[in-house]
PDB file of N, CA and C in Angstrom:
ATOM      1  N   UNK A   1      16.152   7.399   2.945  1.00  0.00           N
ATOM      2  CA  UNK A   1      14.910   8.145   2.950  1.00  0.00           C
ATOM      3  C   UNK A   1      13.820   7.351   2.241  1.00  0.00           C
ATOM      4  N   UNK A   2      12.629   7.268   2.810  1.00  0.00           N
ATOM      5  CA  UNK A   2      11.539   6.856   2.258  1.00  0.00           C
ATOM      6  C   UNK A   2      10.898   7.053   1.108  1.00  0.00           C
ATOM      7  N   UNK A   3      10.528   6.949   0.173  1.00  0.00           N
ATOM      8  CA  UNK A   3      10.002   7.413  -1.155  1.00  0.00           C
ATOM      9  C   UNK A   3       8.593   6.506  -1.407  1.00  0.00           C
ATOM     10  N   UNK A   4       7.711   7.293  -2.325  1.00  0.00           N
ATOM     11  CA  UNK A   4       6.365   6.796  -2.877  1.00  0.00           C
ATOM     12  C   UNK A   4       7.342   5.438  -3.773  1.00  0.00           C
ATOM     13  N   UNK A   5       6.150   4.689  -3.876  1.00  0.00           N
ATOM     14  CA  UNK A   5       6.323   3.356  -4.538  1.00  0.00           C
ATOM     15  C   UNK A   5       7.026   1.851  -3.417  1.00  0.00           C
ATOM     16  N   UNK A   6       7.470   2.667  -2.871  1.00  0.00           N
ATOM     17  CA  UNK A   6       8.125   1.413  -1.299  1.00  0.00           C
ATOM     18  C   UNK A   6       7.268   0.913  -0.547  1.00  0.00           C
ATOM     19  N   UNK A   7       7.244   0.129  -0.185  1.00  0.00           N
ATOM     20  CA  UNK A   7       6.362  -0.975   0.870  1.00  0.00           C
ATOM     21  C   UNK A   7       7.125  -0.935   2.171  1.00  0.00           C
ATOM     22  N   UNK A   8       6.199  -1.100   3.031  1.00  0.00           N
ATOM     23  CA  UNK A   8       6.331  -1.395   4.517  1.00  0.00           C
ATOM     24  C   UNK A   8       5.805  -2.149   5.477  1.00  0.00           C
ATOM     25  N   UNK A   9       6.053  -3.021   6.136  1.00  0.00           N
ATOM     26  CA  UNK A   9       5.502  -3.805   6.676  1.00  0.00           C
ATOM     27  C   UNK A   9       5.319  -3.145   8.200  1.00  0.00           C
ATOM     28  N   UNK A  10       3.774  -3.246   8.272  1.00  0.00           N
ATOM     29  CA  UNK A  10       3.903  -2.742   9.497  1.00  0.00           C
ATOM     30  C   UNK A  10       2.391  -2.912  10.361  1.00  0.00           C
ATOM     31  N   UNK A  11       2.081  -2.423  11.542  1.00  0.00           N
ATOM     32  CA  UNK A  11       0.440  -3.209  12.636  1.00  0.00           C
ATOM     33  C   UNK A  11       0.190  -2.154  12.870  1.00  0.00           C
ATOM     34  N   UNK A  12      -0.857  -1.528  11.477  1.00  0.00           N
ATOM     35  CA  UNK A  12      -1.657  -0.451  11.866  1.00  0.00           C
ATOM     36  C   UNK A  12      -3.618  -0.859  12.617  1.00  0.00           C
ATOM     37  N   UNK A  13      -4.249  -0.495  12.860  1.00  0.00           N
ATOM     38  CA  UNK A  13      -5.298  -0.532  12.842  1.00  0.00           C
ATOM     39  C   UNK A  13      -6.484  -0.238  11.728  1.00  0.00           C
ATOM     40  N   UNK A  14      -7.443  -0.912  11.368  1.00  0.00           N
ATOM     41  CA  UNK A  14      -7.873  -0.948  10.168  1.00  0.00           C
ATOM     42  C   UNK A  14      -8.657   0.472  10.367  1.00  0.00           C
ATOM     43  N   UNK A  15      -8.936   1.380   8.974  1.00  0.00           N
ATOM     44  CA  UNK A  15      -9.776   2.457   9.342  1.00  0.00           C
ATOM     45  C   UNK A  15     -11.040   2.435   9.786  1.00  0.00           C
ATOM     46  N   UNK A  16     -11.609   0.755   9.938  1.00  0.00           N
ATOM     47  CA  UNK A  16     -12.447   1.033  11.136  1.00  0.00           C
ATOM     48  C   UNK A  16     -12.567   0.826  12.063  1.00  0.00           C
ATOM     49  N   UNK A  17     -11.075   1.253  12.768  1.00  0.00           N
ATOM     50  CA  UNK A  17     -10.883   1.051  14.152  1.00  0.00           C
ATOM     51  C   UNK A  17     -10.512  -0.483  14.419  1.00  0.00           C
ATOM     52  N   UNK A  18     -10.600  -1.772  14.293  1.00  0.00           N
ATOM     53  CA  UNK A  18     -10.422  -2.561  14.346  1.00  0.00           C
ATOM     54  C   UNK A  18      -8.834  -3.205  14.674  1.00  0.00           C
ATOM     55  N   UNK A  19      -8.526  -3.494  15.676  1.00  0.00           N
ATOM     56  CA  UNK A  19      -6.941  -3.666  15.624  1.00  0.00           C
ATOM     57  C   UNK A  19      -6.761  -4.744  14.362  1.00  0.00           C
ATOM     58  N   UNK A  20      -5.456  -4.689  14.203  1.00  0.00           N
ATOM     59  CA  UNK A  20      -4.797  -5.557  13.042  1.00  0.00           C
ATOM     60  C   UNK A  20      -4.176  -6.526  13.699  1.00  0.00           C
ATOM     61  N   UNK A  21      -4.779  -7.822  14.107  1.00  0.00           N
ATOM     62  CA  UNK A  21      -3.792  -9.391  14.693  1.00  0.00           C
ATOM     63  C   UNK A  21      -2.180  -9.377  14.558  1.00  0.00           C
ATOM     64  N   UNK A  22      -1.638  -8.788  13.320  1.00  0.00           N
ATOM     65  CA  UNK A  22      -0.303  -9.363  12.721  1.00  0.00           C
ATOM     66  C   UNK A  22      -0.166  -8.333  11.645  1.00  0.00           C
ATOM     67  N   UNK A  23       1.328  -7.829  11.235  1.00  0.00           N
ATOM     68  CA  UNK A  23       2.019  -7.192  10.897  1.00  0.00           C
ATOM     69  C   UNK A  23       1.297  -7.675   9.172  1.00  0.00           C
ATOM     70  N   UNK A  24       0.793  -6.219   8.012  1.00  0.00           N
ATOM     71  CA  UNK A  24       0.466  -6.165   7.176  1.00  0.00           C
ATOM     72  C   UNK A  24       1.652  -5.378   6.012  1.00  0.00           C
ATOM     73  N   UNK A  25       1.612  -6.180   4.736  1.00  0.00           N
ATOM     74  CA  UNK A  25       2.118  -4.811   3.714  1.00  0.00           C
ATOM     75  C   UNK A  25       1.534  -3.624   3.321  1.00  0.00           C
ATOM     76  N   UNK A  26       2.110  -2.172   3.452  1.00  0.00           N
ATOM     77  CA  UNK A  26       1.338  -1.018   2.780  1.00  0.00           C
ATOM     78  C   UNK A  26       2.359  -0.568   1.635  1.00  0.00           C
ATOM     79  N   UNK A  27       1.952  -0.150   1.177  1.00  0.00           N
ATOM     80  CA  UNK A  27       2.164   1.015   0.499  1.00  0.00           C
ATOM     81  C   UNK A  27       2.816   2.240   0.186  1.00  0.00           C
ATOM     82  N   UNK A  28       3.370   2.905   0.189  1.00  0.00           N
ATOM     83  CA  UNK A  28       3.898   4.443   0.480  1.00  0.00           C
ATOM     84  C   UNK A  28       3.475   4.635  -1.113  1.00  0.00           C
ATOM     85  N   UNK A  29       2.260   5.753  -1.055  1.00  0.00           N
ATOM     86  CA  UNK A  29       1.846   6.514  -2.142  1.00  0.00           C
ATOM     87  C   UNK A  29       1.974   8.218  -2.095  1.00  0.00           C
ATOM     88  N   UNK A  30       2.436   8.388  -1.615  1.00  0.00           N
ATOM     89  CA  UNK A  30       2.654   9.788  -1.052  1.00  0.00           C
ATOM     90  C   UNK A  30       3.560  10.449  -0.016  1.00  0.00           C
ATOM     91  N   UNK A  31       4.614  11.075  -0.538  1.00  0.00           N
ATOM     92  CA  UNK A  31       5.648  11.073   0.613  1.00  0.00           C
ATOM     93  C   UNK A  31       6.065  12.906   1.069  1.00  0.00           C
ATOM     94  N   UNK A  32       5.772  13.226   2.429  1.00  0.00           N
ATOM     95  CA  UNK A  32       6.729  15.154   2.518  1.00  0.00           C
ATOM     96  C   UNK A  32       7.521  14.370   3.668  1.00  0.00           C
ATOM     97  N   UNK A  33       7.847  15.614   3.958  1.00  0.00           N
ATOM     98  CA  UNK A  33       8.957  15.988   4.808  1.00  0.00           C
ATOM     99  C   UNK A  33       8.574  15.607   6.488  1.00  0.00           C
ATOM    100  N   UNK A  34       7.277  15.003   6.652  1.00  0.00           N
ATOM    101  CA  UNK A  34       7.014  15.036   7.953  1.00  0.00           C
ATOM    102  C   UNK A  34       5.731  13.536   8.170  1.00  0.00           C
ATOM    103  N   UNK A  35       5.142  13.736   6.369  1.00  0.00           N
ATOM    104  CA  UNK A  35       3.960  12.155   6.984  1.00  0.00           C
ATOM    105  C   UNK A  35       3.991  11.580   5.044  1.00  0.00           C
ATOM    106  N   UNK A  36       3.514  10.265   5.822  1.00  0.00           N
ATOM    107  CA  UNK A  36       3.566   9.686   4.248  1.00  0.00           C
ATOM    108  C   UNK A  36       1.827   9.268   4.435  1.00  0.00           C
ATOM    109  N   UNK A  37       1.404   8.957   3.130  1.00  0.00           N
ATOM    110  CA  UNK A  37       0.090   8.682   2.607  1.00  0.00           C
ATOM    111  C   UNK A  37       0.655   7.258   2.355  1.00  0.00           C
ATOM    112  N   UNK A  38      -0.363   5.710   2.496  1.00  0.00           N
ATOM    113  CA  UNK A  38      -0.101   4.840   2.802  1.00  0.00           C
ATOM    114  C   UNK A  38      -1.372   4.308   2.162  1.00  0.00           C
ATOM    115  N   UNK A  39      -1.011   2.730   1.245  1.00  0.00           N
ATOM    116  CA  UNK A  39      -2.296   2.032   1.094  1.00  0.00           C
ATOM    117  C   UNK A  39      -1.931   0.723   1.416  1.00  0.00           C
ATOM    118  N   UNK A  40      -3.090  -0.203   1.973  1.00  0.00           N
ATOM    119  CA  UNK A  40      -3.156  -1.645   2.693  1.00  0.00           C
ATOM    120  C   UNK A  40      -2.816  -2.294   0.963  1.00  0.00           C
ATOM    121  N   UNK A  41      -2.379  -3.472   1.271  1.00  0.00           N
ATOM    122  CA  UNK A  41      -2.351  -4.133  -0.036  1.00  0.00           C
ATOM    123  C   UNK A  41      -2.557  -5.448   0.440  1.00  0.00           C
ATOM    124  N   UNK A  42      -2.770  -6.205  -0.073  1.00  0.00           N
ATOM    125  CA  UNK A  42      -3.616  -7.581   0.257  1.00  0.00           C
ATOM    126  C   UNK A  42      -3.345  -8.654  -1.184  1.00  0.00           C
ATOM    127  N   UNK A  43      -2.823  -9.998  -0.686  1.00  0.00           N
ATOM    128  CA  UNK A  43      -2.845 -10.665  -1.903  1.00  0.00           C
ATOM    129  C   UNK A  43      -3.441 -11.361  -2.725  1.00  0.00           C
ATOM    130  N   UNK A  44      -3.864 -11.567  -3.962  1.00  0.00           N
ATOM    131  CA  UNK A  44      -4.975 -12.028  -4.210  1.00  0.00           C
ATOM    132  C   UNK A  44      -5.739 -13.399  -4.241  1.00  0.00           C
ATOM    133  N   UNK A  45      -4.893 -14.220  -3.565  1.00  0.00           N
ATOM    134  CA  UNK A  45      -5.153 -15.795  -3.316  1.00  0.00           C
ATOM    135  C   UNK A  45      -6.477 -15.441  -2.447  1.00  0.00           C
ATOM    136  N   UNK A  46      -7.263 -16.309  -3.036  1.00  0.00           N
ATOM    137  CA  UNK A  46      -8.905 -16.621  -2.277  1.00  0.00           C
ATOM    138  C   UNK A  46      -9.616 -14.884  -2.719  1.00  0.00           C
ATOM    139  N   UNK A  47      -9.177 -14.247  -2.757  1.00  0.00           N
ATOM    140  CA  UNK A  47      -9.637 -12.985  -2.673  1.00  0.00           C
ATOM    141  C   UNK A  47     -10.312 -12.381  -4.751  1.00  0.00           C
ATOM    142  N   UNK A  48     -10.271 -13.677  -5.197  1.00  0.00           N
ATOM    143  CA  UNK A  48      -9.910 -13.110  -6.938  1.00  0.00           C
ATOM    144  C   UNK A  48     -11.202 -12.157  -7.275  1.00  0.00           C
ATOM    145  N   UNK A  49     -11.926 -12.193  -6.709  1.00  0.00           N
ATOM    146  CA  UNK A  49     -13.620 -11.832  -7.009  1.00  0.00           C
ATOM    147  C   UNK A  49     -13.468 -10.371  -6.299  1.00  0.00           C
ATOM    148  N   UNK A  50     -13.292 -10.424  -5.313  1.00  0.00           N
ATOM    149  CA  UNK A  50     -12.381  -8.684  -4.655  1.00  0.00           C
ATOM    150  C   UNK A  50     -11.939  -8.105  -5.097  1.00  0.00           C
ATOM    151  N   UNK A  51     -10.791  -8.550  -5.812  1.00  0.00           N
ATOM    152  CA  UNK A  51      -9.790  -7.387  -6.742  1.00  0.00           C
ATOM    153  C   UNK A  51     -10.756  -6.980  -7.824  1.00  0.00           C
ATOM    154  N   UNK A  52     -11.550  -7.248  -8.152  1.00  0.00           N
ATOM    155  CA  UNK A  52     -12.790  -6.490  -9.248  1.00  0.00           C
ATOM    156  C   UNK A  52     -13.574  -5.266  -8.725  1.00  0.00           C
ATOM    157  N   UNK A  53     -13.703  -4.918  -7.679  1.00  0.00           N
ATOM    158  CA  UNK A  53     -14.463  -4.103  -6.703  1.00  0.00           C
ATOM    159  C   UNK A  53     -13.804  -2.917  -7.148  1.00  0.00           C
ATOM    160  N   UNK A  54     -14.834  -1.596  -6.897  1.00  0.00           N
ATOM    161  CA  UNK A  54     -14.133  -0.129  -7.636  1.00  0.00           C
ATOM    162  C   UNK A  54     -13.286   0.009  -7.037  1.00  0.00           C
ATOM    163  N   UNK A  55     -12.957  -0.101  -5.355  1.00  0.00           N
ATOM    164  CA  UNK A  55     -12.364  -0.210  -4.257  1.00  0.00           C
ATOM    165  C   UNK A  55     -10.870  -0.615  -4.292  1.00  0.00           C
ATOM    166  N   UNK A  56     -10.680  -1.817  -5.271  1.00  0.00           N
ATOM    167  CA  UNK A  56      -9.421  -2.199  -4.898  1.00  0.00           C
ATOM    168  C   UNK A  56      -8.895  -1.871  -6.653  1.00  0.00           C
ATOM    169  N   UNK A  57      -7.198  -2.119  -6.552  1.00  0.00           N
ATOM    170  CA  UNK A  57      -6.510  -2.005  -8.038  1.00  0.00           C
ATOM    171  C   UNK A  57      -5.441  -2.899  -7.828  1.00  0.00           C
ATOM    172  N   UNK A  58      -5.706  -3.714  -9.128  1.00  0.00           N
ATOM    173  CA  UNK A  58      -4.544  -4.944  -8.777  1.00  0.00           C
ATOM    174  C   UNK A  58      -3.254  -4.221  -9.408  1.00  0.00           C
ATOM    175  N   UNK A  59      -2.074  -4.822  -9.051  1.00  0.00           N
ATOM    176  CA  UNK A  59      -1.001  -4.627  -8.932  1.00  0.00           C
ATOM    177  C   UNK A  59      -0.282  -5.822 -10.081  1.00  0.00           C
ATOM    178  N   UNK A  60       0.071  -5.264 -11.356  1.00  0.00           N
ATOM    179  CA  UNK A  60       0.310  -5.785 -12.486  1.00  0.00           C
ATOM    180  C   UNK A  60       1.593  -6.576 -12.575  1.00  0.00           C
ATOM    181  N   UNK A  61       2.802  -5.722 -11.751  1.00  0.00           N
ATOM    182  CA  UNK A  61       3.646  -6.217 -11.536  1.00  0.00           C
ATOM    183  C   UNK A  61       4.334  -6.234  -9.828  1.00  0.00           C
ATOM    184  N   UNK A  62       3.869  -7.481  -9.556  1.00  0.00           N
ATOM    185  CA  UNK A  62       3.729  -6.822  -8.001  1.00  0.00           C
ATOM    186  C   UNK A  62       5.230  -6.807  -7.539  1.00  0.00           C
ATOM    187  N   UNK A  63       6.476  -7.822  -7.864  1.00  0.00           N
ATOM    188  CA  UNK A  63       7.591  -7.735  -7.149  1.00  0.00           C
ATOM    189  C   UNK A  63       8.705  -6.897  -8.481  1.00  0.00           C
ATOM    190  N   UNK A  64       9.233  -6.816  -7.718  1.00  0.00           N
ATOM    191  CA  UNK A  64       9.091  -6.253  -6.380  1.00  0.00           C
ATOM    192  C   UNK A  64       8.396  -5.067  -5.957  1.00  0.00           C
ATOM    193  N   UNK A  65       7.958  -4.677  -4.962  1.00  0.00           N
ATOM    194  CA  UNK A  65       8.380  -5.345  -3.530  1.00  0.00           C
ATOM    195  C   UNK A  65       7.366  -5.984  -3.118  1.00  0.00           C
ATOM    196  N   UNK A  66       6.266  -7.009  -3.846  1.00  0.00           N
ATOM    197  CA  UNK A  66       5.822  -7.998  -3.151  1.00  0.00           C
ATOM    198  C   UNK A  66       5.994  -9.302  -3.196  1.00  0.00           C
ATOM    199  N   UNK A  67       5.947 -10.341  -2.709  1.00  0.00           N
ATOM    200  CA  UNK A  67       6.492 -11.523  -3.064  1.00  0.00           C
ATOM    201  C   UNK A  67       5.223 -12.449  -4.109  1.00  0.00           C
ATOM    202  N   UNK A  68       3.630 -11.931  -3.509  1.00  0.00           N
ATOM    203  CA  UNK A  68       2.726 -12.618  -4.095  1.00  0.00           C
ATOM    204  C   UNK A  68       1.880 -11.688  -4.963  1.00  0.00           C
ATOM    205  N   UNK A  69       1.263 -12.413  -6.167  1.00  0.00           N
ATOM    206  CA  UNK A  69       0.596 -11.580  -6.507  1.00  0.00           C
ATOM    207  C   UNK A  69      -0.472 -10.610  -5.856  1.00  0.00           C
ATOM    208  N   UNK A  70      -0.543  -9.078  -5.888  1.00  0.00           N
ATOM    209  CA  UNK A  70      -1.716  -8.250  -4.738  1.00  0.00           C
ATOM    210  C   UNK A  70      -2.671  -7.432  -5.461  1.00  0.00           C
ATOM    211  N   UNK A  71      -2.850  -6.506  -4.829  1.00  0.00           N
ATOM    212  CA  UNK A  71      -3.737  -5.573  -4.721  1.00  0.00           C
ATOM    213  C   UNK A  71      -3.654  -4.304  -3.900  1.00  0.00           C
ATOM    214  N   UNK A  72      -3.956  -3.524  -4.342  1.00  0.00           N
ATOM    215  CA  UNK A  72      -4.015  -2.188  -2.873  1.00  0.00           C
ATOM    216  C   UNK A  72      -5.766  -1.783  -3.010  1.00  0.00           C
ATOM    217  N   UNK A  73      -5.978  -1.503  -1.809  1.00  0.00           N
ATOM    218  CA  UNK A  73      -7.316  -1.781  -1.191  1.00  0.00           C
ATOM    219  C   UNK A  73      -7.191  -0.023  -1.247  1.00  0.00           C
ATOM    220  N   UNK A  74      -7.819   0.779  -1.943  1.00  0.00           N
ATOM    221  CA  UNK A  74      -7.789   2.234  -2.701  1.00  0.00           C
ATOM    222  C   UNK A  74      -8.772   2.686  -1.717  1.00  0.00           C
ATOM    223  N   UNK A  75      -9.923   2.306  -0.588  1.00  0.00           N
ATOM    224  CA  UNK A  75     -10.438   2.707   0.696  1.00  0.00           C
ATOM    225  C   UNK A  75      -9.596   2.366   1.762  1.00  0.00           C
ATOM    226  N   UNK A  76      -8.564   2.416   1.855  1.00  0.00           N
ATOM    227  CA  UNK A  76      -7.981   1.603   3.617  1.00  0.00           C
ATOM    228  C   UNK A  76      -6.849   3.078   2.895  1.00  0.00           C
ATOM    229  N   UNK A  77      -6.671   4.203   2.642  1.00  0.00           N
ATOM    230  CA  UNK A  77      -5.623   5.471   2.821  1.00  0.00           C
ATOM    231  C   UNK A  77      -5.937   6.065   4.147  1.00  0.00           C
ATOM    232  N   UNK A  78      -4.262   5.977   4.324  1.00  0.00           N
ATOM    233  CA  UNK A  78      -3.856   6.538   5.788  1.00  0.00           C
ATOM    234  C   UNK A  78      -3.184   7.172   5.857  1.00  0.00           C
ATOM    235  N   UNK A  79      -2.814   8.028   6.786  1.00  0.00           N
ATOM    236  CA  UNK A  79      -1.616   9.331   6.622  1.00  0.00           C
ATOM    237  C   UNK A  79      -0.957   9.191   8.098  1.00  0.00           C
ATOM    238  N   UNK A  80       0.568   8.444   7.817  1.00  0.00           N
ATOM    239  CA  UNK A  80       1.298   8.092   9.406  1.00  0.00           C
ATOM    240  C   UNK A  80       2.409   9.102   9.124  1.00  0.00           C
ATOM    241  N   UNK A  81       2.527   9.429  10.251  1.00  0.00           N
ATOM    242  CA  UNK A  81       4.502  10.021  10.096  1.00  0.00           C
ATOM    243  C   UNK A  81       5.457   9.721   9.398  1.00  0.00           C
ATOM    244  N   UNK A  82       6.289  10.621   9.224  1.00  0.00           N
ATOM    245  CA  UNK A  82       7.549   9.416   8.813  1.00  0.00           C
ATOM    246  C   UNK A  82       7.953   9.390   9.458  1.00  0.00           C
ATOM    247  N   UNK A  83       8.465   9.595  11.226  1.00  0.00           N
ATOM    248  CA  UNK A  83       9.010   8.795  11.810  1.00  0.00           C
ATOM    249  C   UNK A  83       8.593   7.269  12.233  1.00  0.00           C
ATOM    250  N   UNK A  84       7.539   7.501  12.225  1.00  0.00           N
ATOM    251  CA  UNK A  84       6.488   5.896  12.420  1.00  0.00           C
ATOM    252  C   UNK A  84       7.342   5.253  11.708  1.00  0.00           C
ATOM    253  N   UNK A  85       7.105   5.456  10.321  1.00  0.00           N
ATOM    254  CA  UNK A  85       6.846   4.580   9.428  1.00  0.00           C
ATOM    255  C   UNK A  85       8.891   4.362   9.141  1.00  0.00           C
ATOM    256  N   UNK A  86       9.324   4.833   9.352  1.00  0.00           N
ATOM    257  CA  UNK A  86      10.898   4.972   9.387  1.00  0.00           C
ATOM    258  C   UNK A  86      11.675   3.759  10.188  1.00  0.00           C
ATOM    259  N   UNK A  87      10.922   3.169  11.191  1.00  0.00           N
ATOM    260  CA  UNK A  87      10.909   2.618  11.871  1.00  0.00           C
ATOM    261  C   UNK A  87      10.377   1.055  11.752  1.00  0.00           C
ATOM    262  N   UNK A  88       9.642   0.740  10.517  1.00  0.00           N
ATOM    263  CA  UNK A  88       9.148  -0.107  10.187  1.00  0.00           C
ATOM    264  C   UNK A  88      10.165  -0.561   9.128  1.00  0.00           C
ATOM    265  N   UNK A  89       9.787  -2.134   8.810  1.00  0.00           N
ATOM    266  CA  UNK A  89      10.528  -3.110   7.774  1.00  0.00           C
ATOM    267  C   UNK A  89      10.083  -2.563   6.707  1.00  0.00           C
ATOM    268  N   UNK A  90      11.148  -2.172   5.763  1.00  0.00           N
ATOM    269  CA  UNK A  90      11.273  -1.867   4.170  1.00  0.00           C
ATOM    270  C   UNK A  90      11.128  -3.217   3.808  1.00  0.00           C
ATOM    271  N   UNK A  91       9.701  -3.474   2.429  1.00  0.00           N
ATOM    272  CA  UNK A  91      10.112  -4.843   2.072  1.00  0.00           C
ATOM    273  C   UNK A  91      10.931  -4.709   1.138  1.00  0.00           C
ATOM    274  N   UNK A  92      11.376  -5.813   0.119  1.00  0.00           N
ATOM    275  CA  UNK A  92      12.528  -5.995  -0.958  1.00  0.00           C
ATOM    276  C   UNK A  92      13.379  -5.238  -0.865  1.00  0.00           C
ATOM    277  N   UNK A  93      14.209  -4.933   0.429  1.00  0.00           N
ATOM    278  CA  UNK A  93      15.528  -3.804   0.515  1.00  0.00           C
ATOM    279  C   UNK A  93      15.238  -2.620   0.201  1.00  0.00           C
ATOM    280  N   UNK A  94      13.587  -2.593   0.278  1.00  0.00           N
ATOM    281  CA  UNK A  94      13.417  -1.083   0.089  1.00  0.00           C
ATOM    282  C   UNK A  94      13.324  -1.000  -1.724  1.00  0.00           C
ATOM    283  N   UNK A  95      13.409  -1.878  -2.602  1.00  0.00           N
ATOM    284  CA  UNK A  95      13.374  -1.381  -3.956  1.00  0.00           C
ATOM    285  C   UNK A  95      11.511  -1.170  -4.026  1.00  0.00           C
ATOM    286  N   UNK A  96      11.508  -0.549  -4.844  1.00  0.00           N
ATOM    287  CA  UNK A  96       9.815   0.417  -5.537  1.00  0.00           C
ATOM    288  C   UNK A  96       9.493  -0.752  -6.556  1.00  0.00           C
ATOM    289  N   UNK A  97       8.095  -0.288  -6.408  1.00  0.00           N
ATOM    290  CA  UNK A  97       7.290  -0.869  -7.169  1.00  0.00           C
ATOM    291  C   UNK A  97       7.354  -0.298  -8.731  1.00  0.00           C
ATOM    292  N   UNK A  98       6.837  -0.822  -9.745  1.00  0.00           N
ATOM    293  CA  UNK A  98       7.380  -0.369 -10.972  1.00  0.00           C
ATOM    294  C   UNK A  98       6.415   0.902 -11.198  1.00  0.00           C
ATOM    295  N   UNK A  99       7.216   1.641 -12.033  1.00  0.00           N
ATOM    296  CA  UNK A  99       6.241   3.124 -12.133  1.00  0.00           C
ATOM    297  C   UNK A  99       4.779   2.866 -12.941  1.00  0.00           C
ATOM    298  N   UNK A 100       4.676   1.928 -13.526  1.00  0.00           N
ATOM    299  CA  UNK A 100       3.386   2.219 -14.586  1.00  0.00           C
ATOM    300  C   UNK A 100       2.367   1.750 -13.512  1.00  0.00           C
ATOM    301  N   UNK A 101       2.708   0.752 -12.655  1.00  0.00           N
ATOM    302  CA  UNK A 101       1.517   0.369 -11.651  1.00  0.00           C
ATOM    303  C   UNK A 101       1.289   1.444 -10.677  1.00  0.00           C
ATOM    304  N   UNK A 102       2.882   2.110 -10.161  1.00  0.00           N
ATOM    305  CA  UNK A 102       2.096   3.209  -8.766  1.00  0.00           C
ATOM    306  C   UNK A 102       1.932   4.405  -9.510  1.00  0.00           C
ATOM    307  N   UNK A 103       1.927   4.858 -10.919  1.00  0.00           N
ATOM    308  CA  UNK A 103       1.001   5.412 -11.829  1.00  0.00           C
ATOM    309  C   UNK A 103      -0.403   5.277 -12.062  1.00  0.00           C
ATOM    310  N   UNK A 104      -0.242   3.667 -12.112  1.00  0.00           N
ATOM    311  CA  UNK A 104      -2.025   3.555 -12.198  1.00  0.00           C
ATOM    312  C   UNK A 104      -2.991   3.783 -10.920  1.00  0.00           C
ATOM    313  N   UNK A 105      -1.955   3.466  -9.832  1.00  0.00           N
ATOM    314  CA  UNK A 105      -2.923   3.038  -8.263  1.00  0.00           C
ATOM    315  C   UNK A 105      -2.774   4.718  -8.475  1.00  0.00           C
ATOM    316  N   UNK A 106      -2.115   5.371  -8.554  1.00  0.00           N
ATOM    317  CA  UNK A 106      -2.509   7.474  -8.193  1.00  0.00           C
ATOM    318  C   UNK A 106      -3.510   7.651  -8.768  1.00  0.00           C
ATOM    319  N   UNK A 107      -3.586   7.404 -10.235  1.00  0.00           N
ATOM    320  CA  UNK A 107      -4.254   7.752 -10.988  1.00  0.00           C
ATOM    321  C   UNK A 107      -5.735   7.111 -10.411  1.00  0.00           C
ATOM    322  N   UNK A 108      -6.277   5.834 -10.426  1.00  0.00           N
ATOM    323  CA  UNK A 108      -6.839   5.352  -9.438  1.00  0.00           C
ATOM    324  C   UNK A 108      -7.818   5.594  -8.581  1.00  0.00           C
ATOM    325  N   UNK A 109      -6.784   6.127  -7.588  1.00  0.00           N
ATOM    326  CA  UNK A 109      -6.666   6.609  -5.970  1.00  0.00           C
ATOM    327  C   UNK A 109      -7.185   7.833  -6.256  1.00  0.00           C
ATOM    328  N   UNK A 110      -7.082   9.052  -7.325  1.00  0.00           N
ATOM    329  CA  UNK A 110      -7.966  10.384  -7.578  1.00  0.00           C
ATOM    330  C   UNK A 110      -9.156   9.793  -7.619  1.00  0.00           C
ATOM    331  N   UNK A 111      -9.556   9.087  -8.881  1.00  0.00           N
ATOM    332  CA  UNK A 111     -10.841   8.988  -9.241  1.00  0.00           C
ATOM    333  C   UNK A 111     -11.513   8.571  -8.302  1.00  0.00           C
ATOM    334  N   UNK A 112     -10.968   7.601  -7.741  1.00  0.00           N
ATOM    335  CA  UNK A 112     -11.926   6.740  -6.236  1.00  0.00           C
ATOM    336  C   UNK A 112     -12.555   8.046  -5.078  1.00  0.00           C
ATOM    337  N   UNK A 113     -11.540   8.566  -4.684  1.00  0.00           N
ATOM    338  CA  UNK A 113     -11.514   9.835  -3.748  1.00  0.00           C
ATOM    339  C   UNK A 113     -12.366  11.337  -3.929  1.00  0.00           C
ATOM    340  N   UNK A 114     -12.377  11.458  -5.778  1.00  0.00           N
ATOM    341  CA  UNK A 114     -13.084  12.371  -6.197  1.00  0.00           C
ATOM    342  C   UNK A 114     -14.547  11.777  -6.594  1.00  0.00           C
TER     343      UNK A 114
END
């Protein structure tokens, strides 16, 4: 079963409509019984001046489950199924991200939203 803090690799379309070229890491920040809440994460090579933006929250300890240091992009939240997303590559065997970071991205992810 899927749980908040897991990553997924998977070719969504960007929320502005824009197809996605190639298979991206998200997120799982939010998980029921029928859809999960999802954030883009992006790594921070070339990007260092980005991760400062109210927009994004870097990711303190990113692996696992990322391999490079990232970010989650706190405007790109999406809400897919879980069968979708069930169906997609678990990264790092499926292990979670550490709690104090997908603590901070919630915590975060309110303020941004409110």
């Amino acid at each position: 079963m899927l749980e908040a803090g897991q990553a997924v690799l998977a070719q969504y379309p960007y929320r502005n409509g824009t197809e996605a070229e190639y298979p991206r890491p998200y997120l799982i920040v939010r998980i029921t019984s029928t859809e999960a809440d999802i954030l883009s994460v992006s790594s921070i090579r070339g990007k260092e001046r980005k991760v400062l933006f109210d927009s994004n929250c870097k990711i303190r300890v990113h692996f696992p489950p990322f391999l490079k240091p990232s970010f989650v992009q706190l405007d790109s939240l999406q809400t897919r199924p879980i069968n979708d997303l069930l169906s997609k590559k678990l990264l790092a065997g499926g292990q979670k991200l550490n709690d104090e970071d997908l603590r901070n991205i919630l915590q975060r992810l309110r303020k941004y939203r409110s």
